[in-house]
PDB file of N, CA and C in Angstrom:
ATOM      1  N   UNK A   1      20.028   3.384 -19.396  1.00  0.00           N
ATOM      2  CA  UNK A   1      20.711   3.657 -18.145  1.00  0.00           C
ATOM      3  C   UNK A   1      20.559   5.120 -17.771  1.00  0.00           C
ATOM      4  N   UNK A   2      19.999   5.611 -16.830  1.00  0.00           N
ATOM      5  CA  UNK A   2      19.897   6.339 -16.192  1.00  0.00           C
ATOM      6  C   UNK A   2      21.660   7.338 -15.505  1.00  0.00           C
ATOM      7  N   UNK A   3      22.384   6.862 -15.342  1.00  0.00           N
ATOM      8  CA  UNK A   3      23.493   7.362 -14.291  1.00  0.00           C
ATOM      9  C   UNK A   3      25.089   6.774 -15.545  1.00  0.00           C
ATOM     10  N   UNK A   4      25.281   8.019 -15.500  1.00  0.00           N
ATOM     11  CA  UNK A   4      26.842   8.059 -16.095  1.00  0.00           C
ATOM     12  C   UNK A   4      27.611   7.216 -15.532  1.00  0.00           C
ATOM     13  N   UNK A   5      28.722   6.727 -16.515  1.00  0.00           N
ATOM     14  CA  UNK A   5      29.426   5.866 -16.202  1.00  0.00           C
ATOM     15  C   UNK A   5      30.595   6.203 -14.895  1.00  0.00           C
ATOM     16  N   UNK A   6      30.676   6.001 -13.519  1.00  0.00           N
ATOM     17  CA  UNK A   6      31.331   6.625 -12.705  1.00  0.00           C
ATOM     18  C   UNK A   6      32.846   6.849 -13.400  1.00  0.00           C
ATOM     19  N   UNK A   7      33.556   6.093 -14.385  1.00  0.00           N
ATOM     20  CA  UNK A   7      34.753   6.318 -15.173  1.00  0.00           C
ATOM     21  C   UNK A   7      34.996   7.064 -15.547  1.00  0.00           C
ATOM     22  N   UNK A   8      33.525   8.472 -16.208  1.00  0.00           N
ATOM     23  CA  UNK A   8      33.595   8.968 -17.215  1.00  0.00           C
ATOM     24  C   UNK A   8      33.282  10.313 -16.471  1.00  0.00           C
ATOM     25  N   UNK A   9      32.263  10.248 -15.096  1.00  0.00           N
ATOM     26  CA  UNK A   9      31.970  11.214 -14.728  1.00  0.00           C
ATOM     27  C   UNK A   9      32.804  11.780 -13.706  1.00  0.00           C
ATOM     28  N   UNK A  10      33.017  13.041 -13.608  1.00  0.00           N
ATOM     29  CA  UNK A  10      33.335  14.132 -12.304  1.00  0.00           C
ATOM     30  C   UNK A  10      33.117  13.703 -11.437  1.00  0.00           C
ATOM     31  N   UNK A  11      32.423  12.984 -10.858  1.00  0.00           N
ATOM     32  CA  UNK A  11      31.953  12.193  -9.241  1.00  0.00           C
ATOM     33  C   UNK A  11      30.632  11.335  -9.719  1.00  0.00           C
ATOM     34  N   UNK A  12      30.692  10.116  -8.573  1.00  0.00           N
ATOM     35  CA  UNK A  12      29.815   9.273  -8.303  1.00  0.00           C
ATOM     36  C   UNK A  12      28.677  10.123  -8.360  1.00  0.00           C
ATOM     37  N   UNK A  13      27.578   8.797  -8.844  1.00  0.00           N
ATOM     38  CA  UNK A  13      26.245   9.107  -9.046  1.00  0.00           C
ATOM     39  C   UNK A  13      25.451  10.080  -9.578  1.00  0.00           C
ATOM     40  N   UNK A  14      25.979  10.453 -10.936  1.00  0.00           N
ATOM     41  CA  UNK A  14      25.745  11.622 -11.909  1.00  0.00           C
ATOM     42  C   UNK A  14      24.557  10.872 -12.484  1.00  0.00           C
ATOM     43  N   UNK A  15      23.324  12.090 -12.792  1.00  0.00           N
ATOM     44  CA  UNK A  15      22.684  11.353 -13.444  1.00  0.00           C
ATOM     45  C   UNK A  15      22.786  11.545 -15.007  1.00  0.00           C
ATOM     46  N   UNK A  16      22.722  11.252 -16.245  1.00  0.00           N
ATOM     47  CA  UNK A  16      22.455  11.744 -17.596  1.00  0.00           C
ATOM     48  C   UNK A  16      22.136  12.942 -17.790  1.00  0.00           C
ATOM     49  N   UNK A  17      22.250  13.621 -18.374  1.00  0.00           N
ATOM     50  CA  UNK A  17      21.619  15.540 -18.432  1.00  0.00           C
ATOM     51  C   UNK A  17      20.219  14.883 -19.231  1.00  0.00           C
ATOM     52  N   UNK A  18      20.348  13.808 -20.527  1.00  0.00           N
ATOM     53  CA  UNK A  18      19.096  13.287 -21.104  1.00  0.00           C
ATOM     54  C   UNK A  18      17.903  12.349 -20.421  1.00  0.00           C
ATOM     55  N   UNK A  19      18.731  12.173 -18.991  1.00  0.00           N
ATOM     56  CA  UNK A  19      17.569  10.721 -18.446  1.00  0.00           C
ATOM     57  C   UNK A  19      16.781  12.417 -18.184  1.00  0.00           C
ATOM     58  N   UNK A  20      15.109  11.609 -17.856  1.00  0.00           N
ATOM     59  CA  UNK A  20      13.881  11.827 -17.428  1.00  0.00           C
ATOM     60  C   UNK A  20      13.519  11.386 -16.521  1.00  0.00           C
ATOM     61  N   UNK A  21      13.789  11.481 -15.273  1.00  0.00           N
ATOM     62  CA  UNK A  21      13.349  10.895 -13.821  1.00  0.00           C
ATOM     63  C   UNK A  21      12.437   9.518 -13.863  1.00  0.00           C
ATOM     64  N   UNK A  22      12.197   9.039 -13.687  1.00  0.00           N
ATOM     65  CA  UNK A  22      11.085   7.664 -13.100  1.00  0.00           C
ATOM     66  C   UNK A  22      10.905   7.434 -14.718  1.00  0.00           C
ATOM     67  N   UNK A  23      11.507   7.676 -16.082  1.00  0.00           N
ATOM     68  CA  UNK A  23      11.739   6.845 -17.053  1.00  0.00           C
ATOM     69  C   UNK A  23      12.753   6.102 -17.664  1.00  0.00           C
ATOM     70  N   UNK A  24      12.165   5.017 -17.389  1.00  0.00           N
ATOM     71  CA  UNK A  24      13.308   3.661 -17.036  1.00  0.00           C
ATOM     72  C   UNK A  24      13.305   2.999 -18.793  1.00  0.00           C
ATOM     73  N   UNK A  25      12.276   3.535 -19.372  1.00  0.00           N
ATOM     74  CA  UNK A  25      11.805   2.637 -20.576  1.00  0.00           C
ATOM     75  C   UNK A  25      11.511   1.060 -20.595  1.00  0.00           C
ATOM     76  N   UNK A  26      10.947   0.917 -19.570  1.00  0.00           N
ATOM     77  CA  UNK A  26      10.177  -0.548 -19.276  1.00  0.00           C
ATOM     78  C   UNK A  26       8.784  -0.277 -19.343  1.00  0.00           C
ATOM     79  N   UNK A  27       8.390  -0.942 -20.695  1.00  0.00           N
ATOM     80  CA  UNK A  27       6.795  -1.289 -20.713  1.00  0.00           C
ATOM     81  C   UNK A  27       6.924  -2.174 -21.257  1.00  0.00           C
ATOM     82  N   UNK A  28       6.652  -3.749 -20.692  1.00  0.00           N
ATOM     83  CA  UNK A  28       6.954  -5.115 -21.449  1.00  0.00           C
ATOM     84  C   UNK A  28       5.424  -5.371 -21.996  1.00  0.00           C
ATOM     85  N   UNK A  29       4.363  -4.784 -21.407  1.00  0.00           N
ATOM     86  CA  UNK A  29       3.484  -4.611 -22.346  1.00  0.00           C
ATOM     87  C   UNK A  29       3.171  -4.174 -23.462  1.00  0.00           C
ATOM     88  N   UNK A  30       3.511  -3.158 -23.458  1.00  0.00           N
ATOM     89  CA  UNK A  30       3.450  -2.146 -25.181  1.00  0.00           C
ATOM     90  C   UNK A  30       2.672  -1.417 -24.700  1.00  0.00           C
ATOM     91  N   UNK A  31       1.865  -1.111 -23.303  1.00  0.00           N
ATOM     92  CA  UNK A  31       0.925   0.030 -23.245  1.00  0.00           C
ATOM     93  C   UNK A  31       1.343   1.669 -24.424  1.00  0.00           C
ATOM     94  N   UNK A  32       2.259   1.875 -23.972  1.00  0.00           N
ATOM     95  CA  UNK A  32       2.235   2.857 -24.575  1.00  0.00           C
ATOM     96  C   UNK A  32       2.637   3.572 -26.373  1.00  0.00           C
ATOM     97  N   UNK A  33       3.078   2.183 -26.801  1.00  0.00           N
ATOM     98  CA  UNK A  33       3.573   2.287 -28.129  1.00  0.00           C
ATOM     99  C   UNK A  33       2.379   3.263 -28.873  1.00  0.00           C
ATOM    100  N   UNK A  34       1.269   2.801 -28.949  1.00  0.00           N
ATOM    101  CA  UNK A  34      -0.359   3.183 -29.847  1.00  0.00           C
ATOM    102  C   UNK A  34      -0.231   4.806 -29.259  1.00  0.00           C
ATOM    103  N   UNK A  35       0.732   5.125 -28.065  1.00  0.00           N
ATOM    104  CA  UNK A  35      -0.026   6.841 -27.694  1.00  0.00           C
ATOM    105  C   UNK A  35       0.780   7.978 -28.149  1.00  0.00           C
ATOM    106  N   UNK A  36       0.238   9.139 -28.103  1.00  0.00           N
ATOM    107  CA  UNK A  36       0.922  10.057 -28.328  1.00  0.00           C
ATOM    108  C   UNK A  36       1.461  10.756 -27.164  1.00  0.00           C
ATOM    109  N   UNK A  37       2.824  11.562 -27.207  1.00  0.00           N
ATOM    110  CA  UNK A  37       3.551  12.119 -26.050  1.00  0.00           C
ATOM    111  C   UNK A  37       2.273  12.604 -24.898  1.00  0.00           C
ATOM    112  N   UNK A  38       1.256  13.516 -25.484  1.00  0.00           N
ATOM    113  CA  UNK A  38       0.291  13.683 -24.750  1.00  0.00           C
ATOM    114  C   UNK A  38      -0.504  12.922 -23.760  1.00  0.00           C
ATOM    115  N   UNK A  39      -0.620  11.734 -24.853  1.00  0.00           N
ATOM    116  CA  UNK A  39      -1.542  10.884 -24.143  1.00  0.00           C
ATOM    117  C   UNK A  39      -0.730   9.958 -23.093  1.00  0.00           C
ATOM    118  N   UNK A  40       0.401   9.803 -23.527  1.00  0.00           N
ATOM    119  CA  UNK A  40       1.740   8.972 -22.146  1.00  0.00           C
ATOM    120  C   UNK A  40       1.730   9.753 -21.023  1.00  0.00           C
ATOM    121  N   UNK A  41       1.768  10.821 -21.711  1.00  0.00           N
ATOM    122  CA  UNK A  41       2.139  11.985 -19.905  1.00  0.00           C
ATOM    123  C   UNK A  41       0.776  11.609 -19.312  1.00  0.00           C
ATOM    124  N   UNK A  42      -0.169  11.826 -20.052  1.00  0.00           N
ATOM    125  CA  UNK A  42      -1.447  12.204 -18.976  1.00  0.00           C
ATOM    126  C   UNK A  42      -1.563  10.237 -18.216  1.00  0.00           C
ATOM    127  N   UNK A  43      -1.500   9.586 -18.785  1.00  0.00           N
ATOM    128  CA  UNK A  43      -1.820   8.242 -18.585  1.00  0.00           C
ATOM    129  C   UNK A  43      -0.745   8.299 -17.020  1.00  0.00           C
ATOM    130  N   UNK A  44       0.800   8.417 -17.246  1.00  0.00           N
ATOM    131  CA  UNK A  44       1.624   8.722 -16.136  1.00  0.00           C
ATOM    132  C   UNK A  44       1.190   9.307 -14.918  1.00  0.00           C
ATOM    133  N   UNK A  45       0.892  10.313 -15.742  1.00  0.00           N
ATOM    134  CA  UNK A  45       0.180  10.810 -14.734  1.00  0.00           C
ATOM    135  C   UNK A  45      -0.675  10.733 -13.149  1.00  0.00           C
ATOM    136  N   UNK A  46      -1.790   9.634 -14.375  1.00  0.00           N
ATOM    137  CA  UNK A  46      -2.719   9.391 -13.707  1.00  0.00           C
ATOM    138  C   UNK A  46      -2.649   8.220 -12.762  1.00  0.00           C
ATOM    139  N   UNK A  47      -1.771   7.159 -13.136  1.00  0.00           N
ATOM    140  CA  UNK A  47      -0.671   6.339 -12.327  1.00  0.00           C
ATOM    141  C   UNK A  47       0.062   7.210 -11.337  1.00  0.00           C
ATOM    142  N   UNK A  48       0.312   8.022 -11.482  1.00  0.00           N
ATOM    143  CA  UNK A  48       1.308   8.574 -10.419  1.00  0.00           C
ATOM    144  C   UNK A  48       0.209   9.079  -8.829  1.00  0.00           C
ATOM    145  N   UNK A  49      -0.945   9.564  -9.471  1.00  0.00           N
ATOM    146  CA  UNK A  49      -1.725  10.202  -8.780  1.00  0.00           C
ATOM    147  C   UNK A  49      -2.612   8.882  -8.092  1.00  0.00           C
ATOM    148  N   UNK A  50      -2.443   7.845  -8.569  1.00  0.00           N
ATOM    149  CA  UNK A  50      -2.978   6.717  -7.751  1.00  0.00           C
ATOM    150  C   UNK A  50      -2.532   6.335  -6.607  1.00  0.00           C
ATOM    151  N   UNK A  51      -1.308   6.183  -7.239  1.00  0.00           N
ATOM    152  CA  UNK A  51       0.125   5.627  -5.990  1.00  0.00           C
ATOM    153  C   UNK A  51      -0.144   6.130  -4.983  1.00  0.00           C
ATOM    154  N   UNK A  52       0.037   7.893  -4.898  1.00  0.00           N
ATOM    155  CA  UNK A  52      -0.204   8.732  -4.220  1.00  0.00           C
ATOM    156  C   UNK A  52      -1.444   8.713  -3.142  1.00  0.00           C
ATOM    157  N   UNK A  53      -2.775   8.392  -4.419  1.00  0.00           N
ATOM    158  CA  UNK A  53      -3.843   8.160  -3.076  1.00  0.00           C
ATOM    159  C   UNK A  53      -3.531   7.043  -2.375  1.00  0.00           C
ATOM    160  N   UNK A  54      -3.397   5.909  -2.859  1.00  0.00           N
ATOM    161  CA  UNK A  54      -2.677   4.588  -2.029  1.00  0.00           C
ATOM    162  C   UNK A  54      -2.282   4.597  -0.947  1.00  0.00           C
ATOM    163  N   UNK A  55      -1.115   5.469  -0.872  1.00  0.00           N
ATOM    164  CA  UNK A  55      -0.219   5.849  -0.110  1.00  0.00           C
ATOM    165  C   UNK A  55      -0.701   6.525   1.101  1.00  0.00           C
ATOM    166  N   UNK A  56      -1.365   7.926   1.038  1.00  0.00           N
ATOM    167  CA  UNK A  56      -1.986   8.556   1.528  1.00  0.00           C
ATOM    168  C   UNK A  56      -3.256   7.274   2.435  1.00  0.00           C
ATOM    169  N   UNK A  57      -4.003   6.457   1.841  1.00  0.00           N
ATOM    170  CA  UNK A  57      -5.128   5.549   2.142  1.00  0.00           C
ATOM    171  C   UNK A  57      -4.236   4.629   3.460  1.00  0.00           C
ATOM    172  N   UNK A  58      -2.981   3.873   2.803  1.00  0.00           N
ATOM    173  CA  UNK A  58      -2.234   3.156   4.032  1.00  0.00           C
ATOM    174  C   UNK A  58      -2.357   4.159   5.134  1.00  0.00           C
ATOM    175  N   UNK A  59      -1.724   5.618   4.977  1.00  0.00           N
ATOM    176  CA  UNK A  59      -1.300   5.783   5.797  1.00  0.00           C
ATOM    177  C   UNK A  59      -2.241   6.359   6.817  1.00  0.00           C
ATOM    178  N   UNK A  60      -4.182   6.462   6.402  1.00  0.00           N
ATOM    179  CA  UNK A  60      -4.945   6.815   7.102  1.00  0.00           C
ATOM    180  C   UNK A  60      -5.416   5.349   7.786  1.00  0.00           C
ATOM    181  N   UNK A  61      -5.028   4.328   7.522  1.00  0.00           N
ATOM    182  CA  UNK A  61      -4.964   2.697   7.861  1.00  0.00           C
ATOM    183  C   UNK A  61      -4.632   2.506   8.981  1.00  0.00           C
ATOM    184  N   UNK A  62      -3.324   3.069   8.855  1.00  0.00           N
ATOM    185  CA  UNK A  62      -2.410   3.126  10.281  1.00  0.00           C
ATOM    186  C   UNK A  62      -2.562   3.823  11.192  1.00  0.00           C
ATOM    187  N   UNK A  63      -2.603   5.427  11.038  1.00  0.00           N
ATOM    188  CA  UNK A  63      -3.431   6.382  11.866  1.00  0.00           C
ATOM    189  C   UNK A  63      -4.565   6.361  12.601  1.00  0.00           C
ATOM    190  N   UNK A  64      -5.700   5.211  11.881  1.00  0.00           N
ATOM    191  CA  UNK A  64      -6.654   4.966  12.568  1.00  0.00           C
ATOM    192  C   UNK A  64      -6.522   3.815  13.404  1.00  0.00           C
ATOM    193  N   UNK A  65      -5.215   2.840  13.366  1.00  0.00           N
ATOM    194  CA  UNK A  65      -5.001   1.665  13.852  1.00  0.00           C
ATOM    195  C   UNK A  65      -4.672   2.281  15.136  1.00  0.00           C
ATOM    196  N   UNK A  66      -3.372   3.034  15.040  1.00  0.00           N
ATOM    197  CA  UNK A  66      -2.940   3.587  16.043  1.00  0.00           C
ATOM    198  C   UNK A  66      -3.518   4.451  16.984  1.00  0.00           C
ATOM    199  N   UNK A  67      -4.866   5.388  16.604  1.00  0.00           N
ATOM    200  CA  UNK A  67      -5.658   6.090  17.405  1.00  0.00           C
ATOM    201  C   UNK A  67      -6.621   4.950  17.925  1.00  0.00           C
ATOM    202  N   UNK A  68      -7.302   4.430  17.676  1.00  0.00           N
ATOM    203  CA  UNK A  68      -8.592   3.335  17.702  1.00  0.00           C
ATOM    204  C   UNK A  68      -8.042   2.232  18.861  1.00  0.00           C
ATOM    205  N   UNK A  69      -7.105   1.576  18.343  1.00  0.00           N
ATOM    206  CA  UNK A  69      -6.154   0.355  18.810  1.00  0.00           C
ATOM    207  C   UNK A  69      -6.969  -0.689  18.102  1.00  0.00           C
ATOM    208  N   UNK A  70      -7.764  -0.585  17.319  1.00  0.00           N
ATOM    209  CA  UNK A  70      -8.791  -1.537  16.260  1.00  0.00           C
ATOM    210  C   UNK A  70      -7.710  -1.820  14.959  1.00  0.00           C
ATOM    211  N   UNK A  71      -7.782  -3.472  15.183  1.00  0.00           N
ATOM    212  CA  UNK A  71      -7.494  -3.802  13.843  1.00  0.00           C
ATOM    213  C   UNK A  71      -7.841  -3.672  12.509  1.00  0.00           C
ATOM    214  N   UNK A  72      -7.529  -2.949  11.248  1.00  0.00           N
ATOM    215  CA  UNK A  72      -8.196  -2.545  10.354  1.00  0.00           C
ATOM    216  C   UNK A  72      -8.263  -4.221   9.733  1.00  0.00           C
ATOM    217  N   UNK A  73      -7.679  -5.189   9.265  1.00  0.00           N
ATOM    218  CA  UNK A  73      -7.713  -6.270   9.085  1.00  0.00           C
ATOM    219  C   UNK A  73      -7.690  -7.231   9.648  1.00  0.00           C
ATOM    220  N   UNK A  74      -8.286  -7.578  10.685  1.00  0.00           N
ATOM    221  CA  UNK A  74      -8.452  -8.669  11.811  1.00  0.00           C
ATOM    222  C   UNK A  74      -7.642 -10.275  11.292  1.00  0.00           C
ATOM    223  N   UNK A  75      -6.973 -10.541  11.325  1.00  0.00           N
ATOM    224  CA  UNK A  75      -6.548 -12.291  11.295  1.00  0.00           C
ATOM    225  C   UNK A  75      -7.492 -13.321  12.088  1.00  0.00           C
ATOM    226  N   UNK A  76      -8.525 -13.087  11.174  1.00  0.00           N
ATOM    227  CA  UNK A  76      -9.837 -14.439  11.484  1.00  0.00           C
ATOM    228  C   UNK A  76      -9.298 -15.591  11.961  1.00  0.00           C
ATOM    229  N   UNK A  77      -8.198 -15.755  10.697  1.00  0.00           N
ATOM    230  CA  UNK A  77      -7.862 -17.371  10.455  1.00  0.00           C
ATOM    231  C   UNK A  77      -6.989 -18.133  11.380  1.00  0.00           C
ATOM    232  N   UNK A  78      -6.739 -17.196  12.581  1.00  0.00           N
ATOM    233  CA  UNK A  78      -5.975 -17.475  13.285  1.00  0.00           C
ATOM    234  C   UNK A  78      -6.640 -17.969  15.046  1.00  0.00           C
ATOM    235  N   UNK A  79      -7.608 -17.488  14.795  1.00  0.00           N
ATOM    236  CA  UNK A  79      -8.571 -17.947  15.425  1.00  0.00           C
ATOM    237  C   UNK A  79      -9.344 -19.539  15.203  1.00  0.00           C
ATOM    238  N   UNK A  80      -9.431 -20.207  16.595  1.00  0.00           N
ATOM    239  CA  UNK A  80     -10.166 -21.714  16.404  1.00  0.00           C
ATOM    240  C   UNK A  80     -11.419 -21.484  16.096  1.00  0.00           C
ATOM    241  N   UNK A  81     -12.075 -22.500  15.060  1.00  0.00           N
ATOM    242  CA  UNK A  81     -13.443 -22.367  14.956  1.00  0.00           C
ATOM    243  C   UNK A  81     -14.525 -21.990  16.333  1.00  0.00           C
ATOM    244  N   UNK A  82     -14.233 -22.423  17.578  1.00  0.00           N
ATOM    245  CA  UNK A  82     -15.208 -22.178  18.664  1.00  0.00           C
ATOM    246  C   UNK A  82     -14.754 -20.816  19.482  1.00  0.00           C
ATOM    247  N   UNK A  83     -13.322 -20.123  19.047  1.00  0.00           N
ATOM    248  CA  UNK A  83     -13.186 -19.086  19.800  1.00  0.00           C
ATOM    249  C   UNK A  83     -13.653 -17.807  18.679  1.00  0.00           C
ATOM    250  N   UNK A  84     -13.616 -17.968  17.780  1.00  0.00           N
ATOM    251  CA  UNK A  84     -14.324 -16.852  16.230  1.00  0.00           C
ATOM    252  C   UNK A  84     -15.657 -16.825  16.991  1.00  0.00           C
ATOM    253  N   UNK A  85     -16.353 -17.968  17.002  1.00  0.00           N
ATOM    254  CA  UNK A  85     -18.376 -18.233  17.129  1.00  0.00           C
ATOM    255  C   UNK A  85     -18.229 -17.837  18.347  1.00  0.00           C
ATOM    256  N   UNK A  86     -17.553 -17.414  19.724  1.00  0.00           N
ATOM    257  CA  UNK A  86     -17.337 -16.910  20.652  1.00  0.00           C
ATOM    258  C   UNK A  86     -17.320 -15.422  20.530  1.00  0.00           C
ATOM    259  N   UNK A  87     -16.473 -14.705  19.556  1.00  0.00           N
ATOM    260  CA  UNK A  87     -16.418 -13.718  19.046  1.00  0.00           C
ATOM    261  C   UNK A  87     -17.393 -12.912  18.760  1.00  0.00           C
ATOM    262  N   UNK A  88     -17.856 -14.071  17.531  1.00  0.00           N
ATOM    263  CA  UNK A  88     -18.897 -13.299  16.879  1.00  0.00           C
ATOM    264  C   UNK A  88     -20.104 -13.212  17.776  1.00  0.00           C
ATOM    265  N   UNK A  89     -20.574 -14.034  18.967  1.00  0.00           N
ATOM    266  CA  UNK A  89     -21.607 -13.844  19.831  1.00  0.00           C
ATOM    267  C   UNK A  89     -21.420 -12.754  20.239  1.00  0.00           C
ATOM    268  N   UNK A  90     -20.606 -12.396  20.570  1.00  0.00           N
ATOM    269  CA  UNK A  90     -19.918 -11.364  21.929  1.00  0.00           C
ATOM    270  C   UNK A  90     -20.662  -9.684  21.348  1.00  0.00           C
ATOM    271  N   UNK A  91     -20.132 -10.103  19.475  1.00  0.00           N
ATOM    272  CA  UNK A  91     -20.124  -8.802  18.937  1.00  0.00           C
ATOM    273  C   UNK A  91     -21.327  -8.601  18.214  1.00  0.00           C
ATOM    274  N   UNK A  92     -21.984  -9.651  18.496  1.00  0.00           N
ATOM    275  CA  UNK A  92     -23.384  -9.720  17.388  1.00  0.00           C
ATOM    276  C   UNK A  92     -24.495  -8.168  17.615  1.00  0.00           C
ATOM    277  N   UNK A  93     -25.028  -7.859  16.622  1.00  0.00           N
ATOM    278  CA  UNK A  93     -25.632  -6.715  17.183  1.00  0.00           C
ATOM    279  C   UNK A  93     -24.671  -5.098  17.879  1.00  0.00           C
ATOM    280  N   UNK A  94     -23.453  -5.550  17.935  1.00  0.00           N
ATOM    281  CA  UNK A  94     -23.568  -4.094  18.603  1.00  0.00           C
ATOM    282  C   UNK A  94     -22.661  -3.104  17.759  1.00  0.00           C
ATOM    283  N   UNK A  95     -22.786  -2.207  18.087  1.00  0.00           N
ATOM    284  CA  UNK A  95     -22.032  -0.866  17.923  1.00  0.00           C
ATOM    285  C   UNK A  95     -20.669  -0.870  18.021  1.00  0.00           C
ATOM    286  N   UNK A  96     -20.257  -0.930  19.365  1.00  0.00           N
ATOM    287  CA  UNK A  96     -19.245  -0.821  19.803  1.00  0.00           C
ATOM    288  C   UNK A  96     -17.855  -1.561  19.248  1.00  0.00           C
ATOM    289  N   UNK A  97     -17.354  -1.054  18.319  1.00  0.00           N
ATOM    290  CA  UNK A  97     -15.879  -1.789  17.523  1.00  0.00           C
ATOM    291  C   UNK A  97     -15.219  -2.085  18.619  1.00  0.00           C
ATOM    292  N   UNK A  98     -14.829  -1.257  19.743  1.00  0.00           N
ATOM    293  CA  UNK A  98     -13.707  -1.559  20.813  1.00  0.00           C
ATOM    294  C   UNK A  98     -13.666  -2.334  21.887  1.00  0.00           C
ATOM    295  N   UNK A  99     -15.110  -2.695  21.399  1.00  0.00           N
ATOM    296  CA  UNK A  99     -15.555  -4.089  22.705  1.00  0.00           C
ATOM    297  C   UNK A  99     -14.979  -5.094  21.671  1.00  0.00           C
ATOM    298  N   UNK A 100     -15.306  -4.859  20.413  1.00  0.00           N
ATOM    299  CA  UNK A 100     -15.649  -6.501  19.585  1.00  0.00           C
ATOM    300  C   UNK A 100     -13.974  -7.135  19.535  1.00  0.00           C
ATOM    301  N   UNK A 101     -13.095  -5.916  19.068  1.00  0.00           N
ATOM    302  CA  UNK A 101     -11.677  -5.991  19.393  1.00  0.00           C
ATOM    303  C   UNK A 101     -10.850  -6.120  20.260  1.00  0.00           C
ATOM    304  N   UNK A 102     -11.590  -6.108  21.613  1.00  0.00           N
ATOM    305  CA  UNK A 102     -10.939  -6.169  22.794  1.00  0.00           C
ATOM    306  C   UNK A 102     -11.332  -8.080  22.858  1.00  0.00           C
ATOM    307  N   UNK A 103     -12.667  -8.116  22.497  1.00  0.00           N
ATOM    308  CA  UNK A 103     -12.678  -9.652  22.730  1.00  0.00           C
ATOM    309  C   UNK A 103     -12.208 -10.701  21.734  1.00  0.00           C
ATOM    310  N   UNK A 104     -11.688  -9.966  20.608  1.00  0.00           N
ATOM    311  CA  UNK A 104     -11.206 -11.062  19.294  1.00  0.00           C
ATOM    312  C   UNK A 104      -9.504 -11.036  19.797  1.00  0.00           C
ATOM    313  N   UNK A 105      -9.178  -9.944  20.506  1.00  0.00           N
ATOM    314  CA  UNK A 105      -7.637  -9.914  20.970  1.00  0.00           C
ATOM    315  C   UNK A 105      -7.265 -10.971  22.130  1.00  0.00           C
ATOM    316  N   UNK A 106      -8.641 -11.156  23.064  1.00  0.00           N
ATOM    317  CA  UNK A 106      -8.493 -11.520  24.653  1.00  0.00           C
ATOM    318  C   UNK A 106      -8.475 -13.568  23.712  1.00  0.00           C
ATOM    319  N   UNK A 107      -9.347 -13.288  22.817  1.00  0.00           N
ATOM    320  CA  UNK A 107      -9.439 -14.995  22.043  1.00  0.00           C
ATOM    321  C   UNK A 107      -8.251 -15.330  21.475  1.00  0.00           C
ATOM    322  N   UNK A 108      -7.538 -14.310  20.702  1.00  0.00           N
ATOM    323  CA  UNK A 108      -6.046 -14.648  20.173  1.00  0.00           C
ATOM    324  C   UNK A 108      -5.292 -14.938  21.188  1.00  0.00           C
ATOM    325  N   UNK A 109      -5.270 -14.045  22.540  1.00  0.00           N
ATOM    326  CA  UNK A 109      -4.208 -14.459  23.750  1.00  0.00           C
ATOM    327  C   UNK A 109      -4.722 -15.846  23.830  1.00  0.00           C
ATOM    328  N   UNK A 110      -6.358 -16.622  23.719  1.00  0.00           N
ATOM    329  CA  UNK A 110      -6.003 -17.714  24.647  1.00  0.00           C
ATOM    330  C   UNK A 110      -5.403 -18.749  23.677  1.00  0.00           C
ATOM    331  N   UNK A 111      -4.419 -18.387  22.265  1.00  0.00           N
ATOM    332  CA  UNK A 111      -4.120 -19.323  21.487  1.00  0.00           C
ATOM    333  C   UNK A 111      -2.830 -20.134  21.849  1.00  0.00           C
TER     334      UNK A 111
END
């Protein structure tokens, strides 16, 4: 447990002077039993620094959704088989993302 017992503490939501932030002691795997303090931190670490790009990656996802107006993940499946092959004619060959999206959007309206 992370947070003193509110009974025991001076005010709500004290944390332990001994907890360690974001260690919960949940590894139902055992990853880390075999490592040494060294090798846990850096492994943490390197998890932490993933999240982070992740995070950072969504949020260039959205940024480009929102500048572009292009769907980064299009919902194919929502499309009828003859309005997709409509689609894909439209967009075959070209360049232009904001044509191909303007006409996979104008095919979703006619659903």
């Amino acid at each position: 447990m992370a947070w003193q017992s509110p009974f025991e503490a001076e005010r709500l939501f004290l944390q332990k002077d001994s907890h360690i932030p974001g260690d919960y002691g949940w590894d139902p795997l055992g990853f880390g039993k075999d490592k040494s303090k060294q090798g846990l931190a850096s492994l943490k670490m390197k998890e932490l620094n993933n999240g982070r790009l992740a995070m950072i990656a969504i949020a260039a996802f959205v940024g480009q959704e929102l500048a572009t107006g292009i769907n980064i993940i299009p919902g194919d499946d929502a499309l009828k088989a003859g309005q997709l092959a409509a689609v894909e004619a439209k967009c075959a060959g070209t360049i232009d993302e904001a044509a191909c999206s303007k006409a996979f959007d104008a095919a979703i309206a006619l659903l």
